[in-house]
Structure formats: C-alpha cells, structure tokens
Protein backbone atom coordinates (compact mmCIF):
# COMPACT_ATOMS: atom_id res chain seq x y z
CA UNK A 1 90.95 132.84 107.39
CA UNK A 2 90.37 131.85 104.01
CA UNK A 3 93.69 129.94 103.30
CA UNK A 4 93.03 128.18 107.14
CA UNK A 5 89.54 127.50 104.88
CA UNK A 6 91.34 126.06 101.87
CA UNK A 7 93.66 124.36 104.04
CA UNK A 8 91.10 122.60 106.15
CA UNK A 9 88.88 121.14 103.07
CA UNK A 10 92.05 119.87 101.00
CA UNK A 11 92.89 117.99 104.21
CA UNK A 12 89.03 117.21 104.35
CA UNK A 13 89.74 115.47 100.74
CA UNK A 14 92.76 114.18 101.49
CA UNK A 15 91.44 111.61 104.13
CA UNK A 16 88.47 111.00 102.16
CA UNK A 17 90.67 109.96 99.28
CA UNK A 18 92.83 107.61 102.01
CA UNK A 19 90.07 105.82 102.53
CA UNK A 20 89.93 103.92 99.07
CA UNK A 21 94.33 103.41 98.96
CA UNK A 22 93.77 99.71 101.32
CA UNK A 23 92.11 98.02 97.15
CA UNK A 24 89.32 96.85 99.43
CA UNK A 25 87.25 98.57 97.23
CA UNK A 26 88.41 97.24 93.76
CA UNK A 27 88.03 93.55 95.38
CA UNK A 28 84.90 93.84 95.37
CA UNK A 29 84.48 95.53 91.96
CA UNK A 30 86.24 92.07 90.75
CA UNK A 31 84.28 89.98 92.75
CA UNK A 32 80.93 92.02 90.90
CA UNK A 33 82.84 91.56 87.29
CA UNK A 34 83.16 87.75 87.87
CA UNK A 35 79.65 87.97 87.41
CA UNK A 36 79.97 88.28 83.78
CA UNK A 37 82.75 85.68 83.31
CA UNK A 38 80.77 82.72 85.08
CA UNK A 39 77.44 83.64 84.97
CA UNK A 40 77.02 83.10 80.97
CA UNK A 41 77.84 79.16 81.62
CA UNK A 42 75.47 79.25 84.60
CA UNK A 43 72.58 80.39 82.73
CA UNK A 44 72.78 77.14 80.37
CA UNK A 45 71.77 75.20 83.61
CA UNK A 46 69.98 77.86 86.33
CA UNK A 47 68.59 80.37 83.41
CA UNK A 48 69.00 83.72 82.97
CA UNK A 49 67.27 85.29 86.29
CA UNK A 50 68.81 82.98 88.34
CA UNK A 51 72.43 82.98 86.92
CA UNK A 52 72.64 86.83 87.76
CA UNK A 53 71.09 86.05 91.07
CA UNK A 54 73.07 83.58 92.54
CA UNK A 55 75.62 85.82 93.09
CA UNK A 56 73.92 87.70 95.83
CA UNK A 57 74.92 85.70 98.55
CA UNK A 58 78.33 85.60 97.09
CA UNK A 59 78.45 89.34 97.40
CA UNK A 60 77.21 88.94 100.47
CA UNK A 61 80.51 86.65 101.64
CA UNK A 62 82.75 88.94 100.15
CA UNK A 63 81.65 92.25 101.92
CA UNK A 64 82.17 90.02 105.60
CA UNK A 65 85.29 88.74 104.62
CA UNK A 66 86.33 92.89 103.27
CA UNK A 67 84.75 94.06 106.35
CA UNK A 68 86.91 92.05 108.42
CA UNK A 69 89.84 92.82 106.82
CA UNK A 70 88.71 96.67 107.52
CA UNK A 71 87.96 96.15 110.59
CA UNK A 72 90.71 93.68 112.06
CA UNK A 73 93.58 94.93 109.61
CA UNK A 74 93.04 98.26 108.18
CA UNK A 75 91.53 100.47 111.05
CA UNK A 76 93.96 99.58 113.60
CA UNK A 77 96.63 101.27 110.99
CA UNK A 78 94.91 104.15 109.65
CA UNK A 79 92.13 104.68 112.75
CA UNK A 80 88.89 105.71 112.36
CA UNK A 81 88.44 108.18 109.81
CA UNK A 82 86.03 111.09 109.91
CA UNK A 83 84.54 113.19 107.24
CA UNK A 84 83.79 117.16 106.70
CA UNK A 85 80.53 117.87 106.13
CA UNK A 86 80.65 118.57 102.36
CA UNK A 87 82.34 115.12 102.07
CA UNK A 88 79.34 113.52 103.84
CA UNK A 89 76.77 115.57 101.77
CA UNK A 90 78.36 113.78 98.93
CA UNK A 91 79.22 110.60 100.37
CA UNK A 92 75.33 110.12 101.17
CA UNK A 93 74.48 111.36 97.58
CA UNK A 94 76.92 108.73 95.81
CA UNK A 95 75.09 106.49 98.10
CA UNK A 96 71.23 106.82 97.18
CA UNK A 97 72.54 107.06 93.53
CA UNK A 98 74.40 103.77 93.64
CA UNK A 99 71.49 102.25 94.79
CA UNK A 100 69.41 103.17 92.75
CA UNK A 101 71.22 102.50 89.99
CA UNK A 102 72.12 99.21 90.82
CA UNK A 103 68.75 98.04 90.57
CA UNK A 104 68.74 99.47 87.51
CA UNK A 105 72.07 97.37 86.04
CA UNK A 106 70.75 94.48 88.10
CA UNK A 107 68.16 94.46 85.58
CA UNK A 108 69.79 95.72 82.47
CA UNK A 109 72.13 92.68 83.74
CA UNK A 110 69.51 90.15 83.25
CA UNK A 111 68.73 91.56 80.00
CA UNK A 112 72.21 91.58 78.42
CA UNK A 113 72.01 87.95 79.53
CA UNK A 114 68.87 87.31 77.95
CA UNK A 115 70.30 88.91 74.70
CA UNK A 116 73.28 87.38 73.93
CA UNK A 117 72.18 85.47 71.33
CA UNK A 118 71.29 89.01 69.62
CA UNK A 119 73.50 89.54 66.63
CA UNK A 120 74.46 93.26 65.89
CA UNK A 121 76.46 95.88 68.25
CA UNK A 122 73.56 97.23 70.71
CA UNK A 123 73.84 95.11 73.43
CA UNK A 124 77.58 95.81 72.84
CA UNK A 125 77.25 99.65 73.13
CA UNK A 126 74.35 99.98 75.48
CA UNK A 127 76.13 97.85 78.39
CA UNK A 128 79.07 99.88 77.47
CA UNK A 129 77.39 103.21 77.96
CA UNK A 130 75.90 101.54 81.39
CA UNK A 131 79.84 100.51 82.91
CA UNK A 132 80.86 103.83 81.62
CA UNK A 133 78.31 105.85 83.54
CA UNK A 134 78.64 103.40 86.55
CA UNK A 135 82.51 104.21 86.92
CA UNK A 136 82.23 107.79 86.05
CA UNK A 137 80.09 107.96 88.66
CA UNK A 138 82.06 106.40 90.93
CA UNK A 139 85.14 108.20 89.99
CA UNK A 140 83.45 111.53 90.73
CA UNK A 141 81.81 111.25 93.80
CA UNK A 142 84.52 108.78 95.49
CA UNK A 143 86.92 111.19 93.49
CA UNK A 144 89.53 107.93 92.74
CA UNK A 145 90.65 108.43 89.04
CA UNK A 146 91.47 104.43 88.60
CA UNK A 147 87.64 104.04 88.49
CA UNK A 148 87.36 106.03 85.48
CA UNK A 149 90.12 103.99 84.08
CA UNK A 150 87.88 100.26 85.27
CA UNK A 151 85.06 101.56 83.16
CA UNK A 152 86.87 102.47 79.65
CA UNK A 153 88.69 98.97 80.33
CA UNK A 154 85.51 97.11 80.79
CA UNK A 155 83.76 99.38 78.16
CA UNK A 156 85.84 98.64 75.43
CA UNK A 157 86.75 95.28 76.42
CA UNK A 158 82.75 94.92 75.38
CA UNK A 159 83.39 95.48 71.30
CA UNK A 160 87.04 93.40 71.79
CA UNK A 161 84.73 90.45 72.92
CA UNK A 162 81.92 91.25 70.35
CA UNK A 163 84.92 90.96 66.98
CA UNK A 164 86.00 87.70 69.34
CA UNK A 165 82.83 86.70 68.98
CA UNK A 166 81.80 87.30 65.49
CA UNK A 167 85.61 86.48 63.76
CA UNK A 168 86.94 83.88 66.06
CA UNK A 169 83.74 82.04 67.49
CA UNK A 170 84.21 83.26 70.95
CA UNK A 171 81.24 81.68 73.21
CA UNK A 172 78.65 84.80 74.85
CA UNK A 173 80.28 87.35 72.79
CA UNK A 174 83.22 86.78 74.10
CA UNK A 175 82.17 87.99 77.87
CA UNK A 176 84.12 85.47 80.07
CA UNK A 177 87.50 86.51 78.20
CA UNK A 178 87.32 89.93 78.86
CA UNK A 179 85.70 90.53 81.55
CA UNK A 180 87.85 87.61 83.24
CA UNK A 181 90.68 89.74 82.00
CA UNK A 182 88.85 93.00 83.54
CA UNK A 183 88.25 90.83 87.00
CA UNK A 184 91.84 89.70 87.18
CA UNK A 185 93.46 93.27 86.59
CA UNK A 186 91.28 95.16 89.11
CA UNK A 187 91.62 91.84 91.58
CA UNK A 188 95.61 91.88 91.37
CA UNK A 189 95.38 96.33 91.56
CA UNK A 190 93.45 95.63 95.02
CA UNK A 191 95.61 93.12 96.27
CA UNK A 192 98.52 95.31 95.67
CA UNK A 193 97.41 98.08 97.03
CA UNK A 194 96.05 96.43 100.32
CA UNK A 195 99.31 94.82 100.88
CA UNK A 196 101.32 98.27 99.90
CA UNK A 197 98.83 99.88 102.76
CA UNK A 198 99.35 97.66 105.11
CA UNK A 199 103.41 97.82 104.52
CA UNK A 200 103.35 101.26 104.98
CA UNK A 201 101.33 101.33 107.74
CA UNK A 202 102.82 99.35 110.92
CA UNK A 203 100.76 98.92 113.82
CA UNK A 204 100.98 101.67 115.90
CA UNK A 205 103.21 100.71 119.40
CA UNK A 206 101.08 99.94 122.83
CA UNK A 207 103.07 103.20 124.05
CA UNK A 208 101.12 105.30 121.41
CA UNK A 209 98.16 103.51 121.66
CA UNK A 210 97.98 104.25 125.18
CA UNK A 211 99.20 108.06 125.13
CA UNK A 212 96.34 108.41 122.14
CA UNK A 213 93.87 106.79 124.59
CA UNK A 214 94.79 109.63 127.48
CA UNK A 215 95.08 112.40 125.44
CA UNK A 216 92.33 111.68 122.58
C-alpha cells in the first residue's frame, strides 16, 4: 500500500511537471522581461508610471495568443491534464502568492524606474534580491529548476549592466542590454521547447480519438 502510495504521487508530480515542457510558460516570462529593455526609452516620452503600464494590455495579447496555442495545439497532444490534491493545494498557494507579489514588483518596478538616475549599487542589489525571490518562488512551487536558473541570470545580469553603466556609459544602467539578452535566451528556451513538444507529440489518430471517446 505504501509503495502503490509513493507510486501514485511521483506520477502525481510527474504530470504536474509535463505541464510546463510545451516553453509556453517562459514566453511569457520574456514577454514580462521586455519590459525592462523598452520601457527605460518609453519613460523619456510616457513617464515613469505609464512606461511600466503600457505593457498591460500587451500582456494581455500575449496570454490569448499562449492560450490559443494551449488550447488549439498543445491539449489536443497531451489532453487535459488533472492534478492530485496536494498538487492543487500548492498550485492554488503559488497562485495567491504570485499575485500578491506581483503587485508588489509592479510597484518596486515603477520605482527602479524612477531611480535610475541613482548612482551607487542599491537599486542594483535590491531588484536583484526581488527577481531572485520571484524565480525561487517559482521554481519551488511549479517545481521547474530552469526558473531558478532565469533568476540568477537576470540577477546578476543586474551588477553586469550597473559596471556597463558606470565604465562604459551604458544608457539606464545598462538595463536594455541585459535584460534584452535575458528576454532573448528565455524567448529562444520556450520556442524550443514548444516546438520539441509538439515533435514529440503527434496528434493522436481519429481511431484513438474515437476508442478514448467510448471507453473514457
């Protein structure tokens, strides 16, 4: 009984784990890191607020077009996938957390904006400390270890852009060039891992579709 247990909750975590293999998930972490590449031009002419802001609606485009792509490309391969209950306890958890917390970085957002004029390394380390407790987060509770690894990228990309900035003249502390390098790494890891998913994961036969349909 308690290896049929054990057995039953690594295959719990096993499809909860599939679920973030179709990259769907790091597009849209680059779509949220482009933030930081465009939006320090864009405050020069829509200000501080509104340069964060005007990528809500963006977001907003990107989550139809993933949820499409979920729904049109990625279900029909892997079906509809449904958790254990301690997944879902945790699922729901990582959920009210992220939200919270993303009000949070929405503002602490606005404020590394309004501080990068500042000279010194604080804004540096304390929007480090904020991506690096954002991914850790997300690497525990979503339990994918490439988020951990997004995090320390973008964390330390923050003091590579603040010695651009101060040695070579880089423009906003050097944000656009690494964070456009963070954007285009976890953009291009998605991608390949979407198309690698959907590769290795034909569309299942109208014969099997059909004999799921009867005996599901």
């Amino acid at each position: 009984m308690s290896n049929e247990k054990i057995s039953l909750e690594q295959a719990d975590r096993e499809v909860f784990r599939s679920t973030f293999k179709d990259g769907l998930v790091d597009i849209f972490i680059s779509s949220w890191v482009l933030m930081f590449v465009v939006g320090p031009y864009l405050s020069v002419y829509l200000g501080d607020f509104w340069s964060s802001a005007i990528f809500l609606p963006f977001w907003a485009i990107v989550v139809m077009v993933l949820f499409w792509i979920r729904k049109n490309l990625i279900r029909p391969r892997a079906g509809l996938v449904k958790y254990g209950v301690v997944r879902r306890k945790k699922l729901s958890a990582f959920t009210w957390i992220m939200l919270s917390l993303n009000v949070l970085f929405l503002l602490l957002s606005i404020f590394a904006f309004l501080n990068l004029g500042a000279s010194g390394w604080i804004p540096a380390i304390s929007f480090a400390l904020m991506l690096l407790v954002f991914s850790s987060l997300a690497g525990y509770f979503l339990e994918v270890t490439r988020f951990y690894v997004y995090g320390l990228m973008m964390a330390s990309g923050l003091f590579i852009g603040e010695l651009l900035y101060q040695n070579f003249g880089f423009s906003h502390h050097g944000y656009p060039v690494v964070f456009g390098f963070s954007a285009g790494v976890i953009f291009l890891t998605g991608v390949y891992k979407l198309v690698t998913f959907i590769q290795h994961n034909p569309l299942p036969s109208e014969e099997q579709v059909e004999w799921e349909a009867n005996n599901g």
